[in-house]
PDB file of N, CA and C in Angstrom:
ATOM      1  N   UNK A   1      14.403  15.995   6.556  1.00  0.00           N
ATOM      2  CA  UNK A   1      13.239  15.145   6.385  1.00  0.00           C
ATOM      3  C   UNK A   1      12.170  15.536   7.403  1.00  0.00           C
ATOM      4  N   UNK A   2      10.848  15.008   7.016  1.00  0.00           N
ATOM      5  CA  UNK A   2       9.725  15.925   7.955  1.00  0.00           C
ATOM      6  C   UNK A   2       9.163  15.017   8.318  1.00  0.00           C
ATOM      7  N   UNK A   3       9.350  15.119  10.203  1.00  0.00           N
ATOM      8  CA  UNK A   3       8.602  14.277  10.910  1.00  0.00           C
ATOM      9  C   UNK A   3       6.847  13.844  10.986  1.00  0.00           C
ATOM     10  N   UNK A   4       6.200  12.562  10.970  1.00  0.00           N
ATOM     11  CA  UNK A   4       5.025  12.525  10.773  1.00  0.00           C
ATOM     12  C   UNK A   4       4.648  12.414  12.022  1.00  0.00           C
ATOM     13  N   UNK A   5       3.464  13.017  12.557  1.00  0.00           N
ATOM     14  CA  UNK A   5       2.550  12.975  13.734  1.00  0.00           C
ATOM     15  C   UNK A   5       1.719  12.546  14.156  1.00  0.00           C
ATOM     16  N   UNK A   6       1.443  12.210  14.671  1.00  0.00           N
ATOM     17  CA  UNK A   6      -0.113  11.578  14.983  1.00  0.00           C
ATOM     18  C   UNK A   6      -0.618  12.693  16.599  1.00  0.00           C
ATOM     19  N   UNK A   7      -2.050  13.195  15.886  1.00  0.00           N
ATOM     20  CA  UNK A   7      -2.246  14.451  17.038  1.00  0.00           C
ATOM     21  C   UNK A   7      -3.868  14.734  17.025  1.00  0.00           C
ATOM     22  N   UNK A   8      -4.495  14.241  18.249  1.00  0.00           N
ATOM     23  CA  UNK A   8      -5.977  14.574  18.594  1.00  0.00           C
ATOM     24  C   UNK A   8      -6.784  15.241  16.989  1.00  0.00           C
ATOM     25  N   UNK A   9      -7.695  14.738  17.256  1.00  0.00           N
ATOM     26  CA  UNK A   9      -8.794  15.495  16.243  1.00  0.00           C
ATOM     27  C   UNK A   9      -9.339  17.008  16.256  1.00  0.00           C
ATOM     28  N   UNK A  10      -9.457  18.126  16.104  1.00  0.00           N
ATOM     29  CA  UNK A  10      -9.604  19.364  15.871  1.00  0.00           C
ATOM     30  C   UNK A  10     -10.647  19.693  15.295  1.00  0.00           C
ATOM     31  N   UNK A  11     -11.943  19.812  15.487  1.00  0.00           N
ATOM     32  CA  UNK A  11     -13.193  19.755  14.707  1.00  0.00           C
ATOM     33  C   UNK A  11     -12.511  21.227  13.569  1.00  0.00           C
ATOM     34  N   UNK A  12     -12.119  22.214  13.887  1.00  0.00           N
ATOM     35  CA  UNK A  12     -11.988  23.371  13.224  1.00  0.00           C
ATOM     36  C   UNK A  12     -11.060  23.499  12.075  1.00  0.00           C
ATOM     37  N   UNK A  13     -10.362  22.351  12.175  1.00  0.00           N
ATOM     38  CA  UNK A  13      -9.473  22.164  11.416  1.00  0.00           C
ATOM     39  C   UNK A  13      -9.635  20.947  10.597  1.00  0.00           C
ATOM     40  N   UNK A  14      -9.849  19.640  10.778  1.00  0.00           N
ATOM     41  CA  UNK A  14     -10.195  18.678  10.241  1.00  0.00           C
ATOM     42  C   UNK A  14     -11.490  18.140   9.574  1.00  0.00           C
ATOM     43  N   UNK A  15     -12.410  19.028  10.206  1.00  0.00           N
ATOM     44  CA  UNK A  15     -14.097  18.490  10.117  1.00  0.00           C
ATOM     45  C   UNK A  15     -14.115  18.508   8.183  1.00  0.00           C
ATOM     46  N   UNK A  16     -14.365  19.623   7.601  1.00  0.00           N
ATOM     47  CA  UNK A  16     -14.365  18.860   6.022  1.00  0.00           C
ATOM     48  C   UNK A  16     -13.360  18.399   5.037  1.00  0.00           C
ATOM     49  N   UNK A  17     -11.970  17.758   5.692  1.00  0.00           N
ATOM     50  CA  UNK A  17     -11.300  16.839   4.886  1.00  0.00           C
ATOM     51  C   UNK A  17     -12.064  15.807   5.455  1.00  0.00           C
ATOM     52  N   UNK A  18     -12.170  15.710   6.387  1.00  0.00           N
ATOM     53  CA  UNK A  18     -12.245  13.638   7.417  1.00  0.00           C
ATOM     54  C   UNK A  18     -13.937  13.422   6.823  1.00  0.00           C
ATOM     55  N   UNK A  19     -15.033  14.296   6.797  1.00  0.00           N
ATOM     56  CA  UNK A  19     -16.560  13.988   6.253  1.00  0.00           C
ATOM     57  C   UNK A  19     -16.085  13.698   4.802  1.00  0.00           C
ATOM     58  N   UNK A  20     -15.499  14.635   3.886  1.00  0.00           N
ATOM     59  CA  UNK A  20     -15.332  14.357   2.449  1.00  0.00           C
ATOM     60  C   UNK A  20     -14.396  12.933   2.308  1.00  0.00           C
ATOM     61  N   UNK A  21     -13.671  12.725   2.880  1.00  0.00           N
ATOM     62  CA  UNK A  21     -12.548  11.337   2.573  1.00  0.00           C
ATOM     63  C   UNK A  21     -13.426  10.434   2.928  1.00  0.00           C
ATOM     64  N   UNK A  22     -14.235  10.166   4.031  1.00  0.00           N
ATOM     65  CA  UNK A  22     -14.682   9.318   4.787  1.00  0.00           C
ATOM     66  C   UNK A  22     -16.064   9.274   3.487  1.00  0.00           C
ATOM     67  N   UNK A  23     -16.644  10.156   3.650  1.00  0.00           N
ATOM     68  CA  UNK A  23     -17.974  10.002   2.407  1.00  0.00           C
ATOM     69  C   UNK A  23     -18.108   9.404   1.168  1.00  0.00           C
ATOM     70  N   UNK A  24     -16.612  10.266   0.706  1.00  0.00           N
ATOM     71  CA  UNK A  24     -16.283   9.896  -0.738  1.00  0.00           C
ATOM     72  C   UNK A  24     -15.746   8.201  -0.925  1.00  0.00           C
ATOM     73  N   UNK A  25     -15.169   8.034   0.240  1.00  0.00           N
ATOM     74  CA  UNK A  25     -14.863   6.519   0.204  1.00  0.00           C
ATOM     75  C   UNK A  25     -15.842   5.713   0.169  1.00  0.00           C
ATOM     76  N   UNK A  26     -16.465   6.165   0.983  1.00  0.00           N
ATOM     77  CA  UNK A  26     -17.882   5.440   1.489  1.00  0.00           C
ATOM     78  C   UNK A  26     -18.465   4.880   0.219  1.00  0.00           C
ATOM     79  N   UNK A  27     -18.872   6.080  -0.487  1.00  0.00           N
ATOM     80  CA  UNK A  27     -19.854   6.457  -1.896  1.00  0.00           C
ATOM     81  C   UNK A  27     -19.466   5.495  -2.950  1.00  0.00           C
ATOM     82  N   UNK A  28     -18.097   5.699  -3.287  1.00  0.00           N
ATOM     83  CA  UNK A  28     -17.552   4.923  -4.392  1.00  0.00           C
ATOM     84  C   UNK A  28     -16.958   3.259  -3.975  1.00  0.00           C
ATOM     85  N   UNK A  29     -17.217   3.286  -2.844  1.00  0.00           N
ATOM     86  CA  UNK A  29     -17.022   1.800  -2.438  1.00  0.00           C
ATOM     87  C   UNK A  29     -18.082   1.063  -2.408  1.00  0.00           C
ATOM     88  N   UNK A  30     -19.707   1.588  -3.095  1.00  0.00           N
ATOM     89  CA  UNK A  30     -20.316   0.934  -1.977  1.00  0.00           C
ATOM     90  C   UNK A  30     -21.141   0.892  -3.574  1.00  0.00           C
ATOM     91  N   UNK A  31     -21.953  -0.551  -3.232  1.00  0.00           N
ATOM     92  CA  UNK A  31     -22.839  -1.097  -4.539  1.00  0.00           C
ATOM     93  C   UNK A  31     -24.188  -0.120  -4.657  1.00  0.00           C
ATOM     94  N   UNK A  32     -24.113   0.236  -5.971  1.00  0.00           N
ATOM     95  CA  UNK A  32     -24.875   1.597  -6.432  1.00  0.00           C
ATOM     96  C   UNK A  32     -26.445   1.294  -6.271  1.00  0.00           C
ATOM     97  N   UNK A  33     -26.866   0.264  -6.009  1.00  0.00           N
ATOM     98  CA  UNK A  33     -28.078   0.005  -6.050  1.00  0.00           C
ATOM     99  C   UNK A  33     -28.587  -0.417  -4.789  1.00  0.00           C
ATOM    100  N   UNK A  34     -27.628   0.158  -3.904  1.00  0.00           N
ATOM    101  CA  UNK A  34     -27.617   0.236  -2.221  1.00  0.00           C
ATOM    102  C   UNK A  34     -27.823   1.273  -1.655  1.00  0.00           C
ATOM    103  N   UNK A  35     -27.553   2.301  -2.187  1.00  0.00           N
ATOM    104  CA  UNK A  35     -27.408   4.075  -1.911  1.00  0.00           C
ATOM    105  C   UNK A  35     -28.079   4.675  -2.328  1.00  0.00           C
ATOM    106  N   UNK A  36     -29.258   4.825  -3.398  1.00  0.00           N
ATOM    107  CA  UNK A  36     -30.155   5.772  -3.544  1.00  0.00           C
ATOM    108  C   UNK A  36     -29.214   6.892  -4.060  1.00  0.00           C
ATOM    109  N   UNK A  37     -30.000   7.938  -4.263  1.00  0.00           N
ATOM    110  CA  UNK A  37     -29.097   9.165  -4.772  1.00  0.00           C
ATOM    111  C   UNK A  37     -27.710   9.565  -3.990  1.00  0.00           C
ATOM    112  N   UNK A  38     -27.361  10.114  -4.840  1.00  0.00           N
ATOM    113  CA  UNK A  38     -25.700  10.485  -4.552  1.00  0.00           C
ATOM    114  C   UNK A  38     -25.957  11.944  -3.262  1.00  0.00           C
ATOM    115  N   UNK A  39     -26.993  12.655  -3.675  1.00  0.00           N
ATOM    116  CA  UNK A  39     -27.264  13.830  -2.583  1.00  0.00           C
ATOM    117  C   UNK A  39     -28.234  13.327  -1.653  1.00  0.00           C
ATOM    118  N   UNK A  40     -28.657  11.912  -1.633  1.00  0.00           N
ATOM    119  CA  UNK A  40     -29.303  11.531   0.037  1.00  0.00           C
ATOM    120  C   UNK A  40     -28.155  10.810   0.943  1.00  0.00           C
ATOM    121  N   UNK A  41     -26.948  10.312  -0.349  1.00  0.00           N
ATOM    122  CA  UNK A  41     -26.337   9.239   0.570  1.00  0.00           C
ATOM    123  C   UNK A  41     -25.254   9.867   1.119  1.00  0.00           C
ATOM    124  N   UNK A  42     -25.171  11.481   0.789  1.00  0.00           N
ATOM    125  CA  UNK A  42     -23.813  12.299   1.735  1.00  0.00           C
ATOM    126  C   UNK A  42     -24.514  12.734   2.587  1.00  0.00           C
ATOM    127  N   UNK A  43     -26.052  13.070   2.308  1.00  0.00           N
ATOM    128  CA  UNK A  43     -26.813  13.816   3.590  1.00  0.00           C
ATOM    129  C   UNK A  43     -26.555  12.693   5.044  1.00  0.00           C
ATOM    130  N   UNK A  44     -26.897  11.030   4.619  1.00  0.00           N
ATOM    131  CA  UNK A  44     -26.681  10.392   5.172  1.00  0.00           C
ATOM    132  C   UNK A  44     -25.373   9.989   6.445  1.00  0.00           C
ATOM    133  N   UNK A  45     -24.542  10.379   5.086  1.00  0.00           N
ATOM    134  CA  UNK A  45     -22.835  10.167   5.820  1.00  0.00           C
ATOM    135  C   UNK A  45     -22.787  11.374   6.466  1.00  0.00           C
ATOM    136  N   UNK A  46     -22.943  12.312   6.346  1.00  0.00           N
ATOM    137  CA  UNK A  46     -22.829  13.844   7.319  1.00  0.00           C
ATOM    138  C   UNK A  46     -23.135  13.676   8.912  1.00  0.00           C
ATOM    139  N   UNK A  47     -24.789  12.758   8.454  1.00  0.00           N
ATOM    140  CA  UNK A  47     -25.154  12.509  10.266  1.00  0.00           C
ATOM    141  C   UNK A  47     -24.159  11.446  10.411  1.00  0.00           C
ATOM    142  N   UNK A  48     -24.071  10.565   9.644  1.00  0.00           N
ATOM    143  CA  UNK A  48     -23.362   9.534  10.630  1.00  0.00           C
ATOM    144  C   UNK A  48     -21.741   9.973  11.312  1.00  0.00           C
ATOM    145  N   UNK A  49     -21.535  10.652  10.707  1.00  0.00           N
ATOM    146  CA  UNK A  49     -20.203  11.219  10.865  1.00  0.00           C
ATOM    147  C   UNK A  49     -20.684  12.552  12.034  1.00  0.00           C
ATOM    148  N   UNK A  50     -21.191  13.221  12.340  1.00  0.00           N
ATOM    149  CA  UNK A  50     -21.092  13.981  13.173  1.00  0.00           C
ATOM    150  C   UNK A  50     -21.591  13.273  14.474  1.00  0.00           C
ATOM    151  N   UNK A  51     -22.417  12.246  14.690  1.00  0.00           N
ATOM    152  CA  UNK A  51     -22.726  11.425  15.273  1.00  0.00           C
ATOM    153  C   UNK A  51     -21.527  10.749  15.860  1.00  0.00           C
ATOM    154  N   UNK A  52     -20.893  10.405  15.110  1.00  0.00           N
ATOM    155  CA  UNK A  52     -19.267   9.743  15.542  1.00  0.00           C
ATOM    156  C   UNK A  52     -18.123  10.681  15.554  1.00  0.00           C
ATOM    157  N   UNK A  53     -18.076  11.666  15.809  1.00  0.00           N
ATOM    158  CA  UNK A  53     -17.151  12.288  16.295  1.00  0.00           C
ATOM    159  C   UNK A  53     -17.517  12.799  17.750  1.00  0.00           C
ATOM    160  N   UNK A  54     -18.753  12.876  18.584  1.00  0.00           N
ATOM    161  CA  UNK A  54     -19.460  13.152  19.914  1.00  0.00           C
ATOM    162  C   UNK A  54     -18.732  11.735  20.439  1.00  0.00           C
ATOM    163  N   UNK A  55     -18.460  10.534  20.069  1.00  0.00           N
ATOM    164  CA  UNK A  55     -18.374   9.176  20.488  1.00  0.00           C
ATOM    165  C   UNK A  55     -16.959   8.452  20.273  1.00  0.00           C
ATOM    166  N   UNK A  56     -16.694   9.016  19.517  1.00  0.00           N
ATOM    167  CA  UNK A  56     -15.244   8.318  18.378  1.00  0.00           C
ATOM    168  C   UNK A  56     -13.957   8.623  19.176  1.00  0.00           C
ATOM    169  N   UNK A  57     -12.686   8.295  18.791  1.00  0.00           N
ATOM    170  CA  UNK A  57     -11.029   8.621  18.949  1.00  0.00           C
ATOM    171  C   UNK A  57     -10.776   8.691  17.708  1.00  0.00           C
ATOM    172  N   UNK A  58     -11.276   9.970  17.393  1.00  0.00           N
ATOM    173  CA  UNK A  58     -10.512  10.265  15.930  1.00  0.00           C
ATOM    174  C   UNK A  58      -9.014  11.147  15.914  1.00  0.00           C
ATOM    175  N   UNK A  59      -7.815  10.280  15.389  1.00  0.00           N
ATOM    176  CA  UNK A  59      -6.786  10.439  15.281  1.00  0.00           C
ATOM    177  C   UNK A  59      -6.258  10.679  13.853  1.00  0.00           C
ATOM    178  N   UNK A  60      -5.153  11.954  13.956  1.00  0.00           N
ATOM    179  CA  UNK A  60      -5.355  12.238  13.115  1.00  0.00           C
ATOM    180  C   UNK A  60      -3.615  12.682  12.461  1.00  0.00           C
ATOM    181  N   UNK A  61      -3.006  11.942  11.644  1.00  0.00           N
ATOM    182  CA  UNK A  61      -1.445  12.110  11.072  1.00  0.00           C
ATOM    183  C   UNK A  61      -1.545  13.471  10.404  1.00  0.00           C
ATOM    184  N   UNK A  62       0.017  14.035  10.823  1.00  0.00           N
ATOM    185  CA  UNK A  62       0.068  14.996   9.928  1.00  0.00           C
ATOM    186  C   UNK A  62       1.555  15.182   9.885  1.00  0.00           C
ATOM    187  N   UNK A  63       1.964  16.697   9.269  1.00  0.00           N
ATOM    188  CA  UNK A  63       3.820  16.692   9.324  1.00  0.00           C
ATOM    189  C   UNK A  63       3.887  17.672  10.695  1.00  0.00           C
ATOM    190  N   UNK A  64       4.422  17.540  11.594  1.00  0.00           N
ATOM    191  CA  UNK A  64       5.269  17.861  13.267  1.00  0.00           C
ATOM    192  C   UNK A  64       5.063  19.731  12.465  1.00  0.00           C
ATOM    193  N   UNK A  65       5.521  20.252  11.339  1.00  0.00           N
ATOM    194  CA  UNK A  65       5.592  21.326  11.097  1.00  0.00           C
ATOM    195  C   UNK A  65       4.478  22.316  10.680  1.00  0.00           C
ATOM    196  N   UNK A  66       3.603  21.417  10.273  1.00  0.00           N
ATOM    197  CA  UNK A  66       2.512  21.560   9.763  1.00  0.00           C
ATOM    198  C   UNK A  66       1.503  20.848   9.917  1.00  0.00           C
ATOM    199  N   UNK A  67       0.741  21.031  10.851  1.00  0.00           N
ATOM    200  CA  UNK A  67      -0.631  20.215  11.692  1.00  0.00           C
ATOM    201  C   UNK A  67      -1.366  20.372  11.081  1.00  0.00           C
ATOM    202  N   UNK A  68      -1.732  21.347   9.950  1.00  0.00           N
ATOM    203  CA  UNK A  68      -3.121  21.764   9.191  1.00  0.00           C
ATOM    204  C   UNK A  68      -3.178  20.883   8.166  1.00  0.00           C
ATOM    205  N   UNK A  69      -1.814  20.497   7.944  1.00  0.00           N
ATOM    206  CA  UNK A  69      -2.454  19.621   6.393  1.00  0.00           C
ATOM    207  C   UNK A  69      -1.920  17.876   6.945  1.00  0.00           C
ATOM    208  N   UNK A  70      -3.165  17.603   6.716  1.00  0.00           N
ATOM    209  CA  UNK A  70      -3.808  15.927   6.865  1.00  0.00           C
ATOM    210  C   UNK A  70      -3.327  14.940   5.967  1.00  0.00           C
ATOM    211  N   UNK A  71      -2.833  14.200   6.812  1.00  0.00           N
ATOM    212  CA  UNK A  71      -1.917  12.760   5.375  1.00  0.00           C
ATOM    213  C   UNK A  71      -2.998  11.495   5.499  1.00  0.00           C
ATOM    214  N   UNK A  72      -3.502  11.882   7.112  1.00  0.00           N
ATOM    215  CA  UNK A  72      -4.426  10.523   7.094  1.00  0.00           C
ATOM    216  C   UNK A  72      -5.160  10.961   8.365  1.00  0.00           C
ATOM    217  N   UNK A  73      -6.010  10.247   8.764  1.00  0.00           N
ATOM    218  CA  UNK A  73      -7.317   9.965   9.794  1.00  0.00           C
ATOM    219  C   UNK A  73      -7.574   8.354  10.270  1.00  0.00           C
ATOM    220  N   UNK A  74      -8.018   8.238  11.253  1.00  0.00           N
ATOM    221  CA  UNK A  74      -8.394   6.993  11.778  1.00  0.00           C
ATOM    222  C   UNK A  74      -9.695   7.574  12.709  1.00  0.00           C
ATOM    223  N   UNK A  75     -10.569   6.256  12.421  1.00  0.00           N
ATOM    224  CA  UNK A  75     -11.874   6.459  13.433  1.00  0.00           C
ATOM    225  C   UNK A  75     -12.313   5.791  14.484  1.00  0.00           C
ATOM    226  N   UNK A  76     -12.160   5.452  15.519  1.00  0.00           N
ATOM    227  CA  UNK A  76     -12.335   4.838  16.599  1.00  0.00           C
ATOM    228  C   UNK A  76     -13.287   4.603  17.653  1.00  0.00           C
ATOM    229  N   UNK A  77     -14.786   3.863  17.452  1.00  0.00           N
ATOM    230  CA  UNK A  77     -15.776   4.430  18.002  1.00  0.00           C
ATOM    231  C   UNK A  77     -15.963   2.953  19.093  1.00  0.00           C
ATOM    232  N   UNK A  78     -15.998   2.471  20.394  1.00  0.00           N
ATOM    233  CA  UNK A  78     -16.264   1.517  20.925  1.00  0.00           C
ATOM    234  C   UNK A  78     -15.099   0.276  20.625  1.00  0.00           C
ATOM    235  N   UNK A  79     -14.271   0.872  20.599  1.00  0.00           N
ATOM    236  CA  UNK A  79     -12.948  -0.228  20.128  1.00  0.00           C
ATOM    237  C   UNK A  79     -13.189  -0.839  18.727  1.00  0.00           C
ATOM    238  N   UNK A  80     -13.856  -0.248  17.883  1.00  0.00           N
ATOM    239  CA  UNK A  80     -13.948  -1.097  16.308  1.00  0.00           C
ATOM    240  C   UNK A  80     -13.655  -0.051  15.783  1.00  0.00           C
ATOM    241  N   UNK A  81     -12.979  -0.165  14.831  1.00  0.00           N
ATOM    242  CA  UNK A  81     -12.264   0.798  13.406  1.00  0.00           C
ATOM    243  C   UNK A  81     -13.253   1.278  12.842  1.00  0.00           C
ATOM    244  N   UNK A  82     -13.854   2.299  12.450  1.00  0.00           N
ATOM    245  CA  UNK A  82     -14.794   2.462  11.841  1.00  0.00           C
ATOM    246  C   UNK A  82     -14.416   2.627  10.675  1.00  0.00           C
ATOM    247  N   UNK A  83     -13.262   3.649  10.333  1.00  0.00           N
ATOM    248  CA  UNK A  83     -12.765   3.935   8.894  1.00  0.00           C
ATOM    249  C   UNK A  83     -11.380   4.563   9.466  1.00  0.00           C
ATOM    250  N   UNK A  84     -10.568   4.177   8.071  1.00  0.00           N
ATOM    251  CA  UNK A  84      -9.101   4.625   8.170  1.00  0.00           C
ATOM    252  C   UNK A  84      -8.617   5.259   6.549  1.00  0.00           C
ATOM    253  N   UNK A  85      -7.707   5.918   6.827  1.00  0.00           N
ATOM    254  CA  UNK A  85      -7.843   6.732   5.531  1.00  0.00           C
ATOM    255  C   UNK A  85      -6.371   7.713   5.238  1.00  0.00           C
ATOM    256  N   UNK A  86      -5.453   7.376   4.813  1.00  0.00           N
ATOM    257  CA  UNK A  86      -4.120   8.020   3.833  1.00  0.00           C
ATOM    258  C   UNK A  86      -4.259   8.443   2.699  1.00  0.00           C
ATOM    259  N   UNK A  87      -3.745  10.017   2.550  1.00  0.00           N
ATOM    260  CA  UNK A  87      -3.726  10.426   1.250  1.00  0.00           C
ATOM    261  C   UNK A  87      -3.036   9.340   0.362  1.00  0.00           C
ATOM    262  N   UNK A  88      -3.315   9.560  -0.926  1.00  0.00           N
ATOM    263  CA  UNK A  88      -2.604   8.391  -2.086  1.00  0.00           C
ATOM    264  C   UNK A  88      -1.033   8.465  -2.012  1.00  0.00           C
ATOM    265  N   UNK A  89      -0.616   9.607  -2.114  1.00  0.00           N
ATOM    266  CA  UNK A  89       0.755  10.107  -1.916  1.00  0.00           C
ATOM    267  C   UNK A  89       1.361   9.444  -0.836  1.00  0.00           C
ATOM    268  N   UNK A  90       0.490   9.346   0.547  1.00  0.00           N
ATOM    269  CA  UNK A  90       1.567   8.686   1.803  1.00  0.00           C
ATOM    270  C   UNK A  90       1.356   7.858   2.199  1.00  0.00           C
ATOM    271  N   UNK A  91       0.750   6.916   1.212  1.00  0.00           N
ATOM    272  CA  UNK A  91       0.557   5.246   1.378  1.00  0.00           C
ATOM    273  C   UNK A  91       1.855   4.751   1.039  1.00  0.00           C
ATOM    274  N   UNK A  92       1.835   3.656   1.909  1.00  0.00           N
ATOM    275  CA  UNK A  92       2.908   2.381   1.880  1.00  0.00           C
ATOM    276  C   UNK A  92       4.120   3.042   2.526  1.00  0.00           C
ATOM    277  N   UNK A  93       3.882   4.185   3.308  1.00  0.00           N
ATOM    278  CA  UNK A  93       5.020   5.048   4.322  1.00  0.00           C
ATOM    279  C   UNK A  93       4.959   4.507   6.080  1.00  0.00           C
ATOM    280  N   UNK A  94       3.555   3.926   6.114  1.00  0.00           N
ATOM    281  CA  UNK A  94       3.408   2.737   7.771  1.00  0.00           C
ATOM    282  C   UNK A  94       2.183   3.865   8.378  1.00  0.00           C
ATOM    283  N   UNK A  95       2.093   4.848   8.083  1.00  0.00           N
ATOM    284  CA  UNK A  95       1.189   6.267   8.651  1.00  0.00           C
ATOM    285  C   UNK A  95       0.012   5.212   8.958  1.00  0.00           C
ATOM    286  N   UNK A  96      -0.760   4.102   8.665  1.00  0.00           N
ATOM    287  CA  UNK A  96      -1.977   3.423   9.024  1.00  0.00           C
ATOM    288  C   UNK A  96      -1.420   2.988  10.262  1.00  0.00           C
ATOM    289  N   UNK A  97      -0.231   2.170  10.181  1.00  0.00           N
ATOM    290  CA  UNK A  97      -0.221   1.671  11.452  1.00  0.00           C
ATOM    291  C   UNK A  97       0.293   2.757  12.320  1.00  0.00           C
ATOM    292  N   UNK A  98       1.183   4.021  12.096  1.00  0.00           N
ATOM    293  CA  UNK A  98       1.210   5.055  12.735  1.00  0.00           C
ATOM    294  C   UNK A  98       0.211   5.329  13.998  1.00  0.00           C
ATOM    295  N   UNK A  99      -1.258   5.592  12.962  1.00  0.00           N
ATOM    296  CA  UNK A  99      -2.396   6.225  13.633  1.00  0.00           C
ATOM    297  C   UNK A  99      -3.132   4.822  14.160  1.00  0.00           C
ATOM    298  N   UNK A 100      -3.081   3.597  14.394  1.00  0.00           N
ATOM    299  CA  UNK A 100      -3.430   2.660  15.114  1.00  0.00           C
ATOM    300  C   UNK A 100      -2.381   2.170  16.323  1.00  0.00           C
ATOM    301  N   UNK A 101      -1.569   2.674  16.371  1.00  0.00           N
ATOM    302  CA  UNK A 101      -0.313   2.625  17.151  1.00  0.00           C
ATOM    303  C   UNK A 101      -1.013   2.350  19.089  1.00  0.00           C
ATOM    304  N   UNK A 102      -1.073   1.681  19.698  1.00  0.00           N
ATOM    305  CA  UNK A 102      -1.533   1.410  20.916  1.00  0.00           C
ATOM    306  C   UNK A 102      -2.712   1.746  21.038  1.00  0.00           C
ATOM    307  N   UNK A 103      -3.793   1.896  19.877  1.00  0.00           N
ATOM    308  CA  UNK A 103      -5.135   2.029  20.347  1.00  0.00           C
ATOM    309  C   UNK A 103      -5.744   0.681  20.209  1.00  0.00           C
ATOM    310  N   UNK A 104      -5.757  -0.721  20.652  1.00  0.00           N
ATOM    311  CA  UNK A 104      -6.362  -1.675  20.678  1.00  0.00           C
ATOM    312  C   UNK A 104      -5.818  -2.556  21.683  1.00  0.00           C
ATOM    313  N   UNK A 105      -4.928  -1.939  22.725  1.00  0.00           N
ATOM    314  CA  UNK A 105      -3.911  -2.723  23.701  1.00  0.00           C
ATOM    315  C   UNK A 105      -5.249  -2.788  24.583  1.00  0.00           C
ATOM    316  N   UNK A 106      -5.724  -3.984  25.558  1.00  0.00           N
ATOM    317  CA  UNK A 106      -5.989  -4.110  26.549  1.00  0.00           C
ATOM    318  C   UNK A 106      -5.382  -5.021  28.060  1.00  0.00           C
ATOM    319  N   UNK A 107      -5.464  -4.528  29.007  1.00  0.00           N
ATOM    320  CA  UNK A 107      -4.622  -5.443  30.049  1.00  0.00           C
ATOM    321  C   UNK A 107      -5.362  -6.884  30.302  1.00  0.00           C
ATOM    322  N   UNK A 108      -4.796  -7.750  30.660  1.00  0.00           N
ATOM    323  CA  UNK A 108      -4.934  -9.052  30.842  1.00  0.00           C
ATOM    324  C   UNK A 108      -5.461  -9.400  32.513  1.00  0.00           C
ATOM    325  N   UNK A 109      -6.363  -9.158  32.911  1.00  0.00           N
ATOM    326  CA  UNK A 109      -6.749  -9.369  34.111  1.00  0.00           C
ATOM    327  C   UNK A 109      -6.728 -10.909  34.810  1.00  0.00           C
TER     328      UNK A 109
END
């Protein structure tokens, strides 16, 4: 059986699955008469997304054997979730809470 990972973000490796998942979600989630064209509103998501990766804890699941291929992403910019995201295939396997795993702990002063 193949261990799942959770392992730093890699611009060279991750940058156009995490813009396309993150976009495409974006796009088809979002009320059509909010977005303007379909080629202003990825131009849109491109900046916002490169913008948040200079700022973000983007974490990123994969298999221990194979780091190149992506099961999921999490975005982390100022302690708020920005977006979270599992292939269809490795949903309902825990990989969300995987990649949220001690990033929202703070100490109790």
């Amino acid at each position: 059986m193949s261990k799942i990972i959770v392992r730093p973000f890699n611009k060279s490796i991750d940058y156009g699955f995490i813009l396309g998942a993150w976009a495409s979600g974006a796009y088809y989630s979002a009320s059509k008469k909010d977005i303007g064209s379909k080629k202003n509103f990825f131009k849109q998501m491109k900046a916002k997304f490169d913008d948040a990766i200079k700022s973000s804890r983007i974490r990123i699941a994969c298999m221990e054997e194979s780091p190149e291929t992506l099961l999921g992403f999490c975005v982390i910019k100022n302690d708020t979730l920005e977006w979270i995201y599992v292939k269809d295939l490795f949903r309902k396997q825990k990989i969300a809470s995987l990649l949220l795993l001690n990033q929202f702990i703070r100490s109790v002063d």
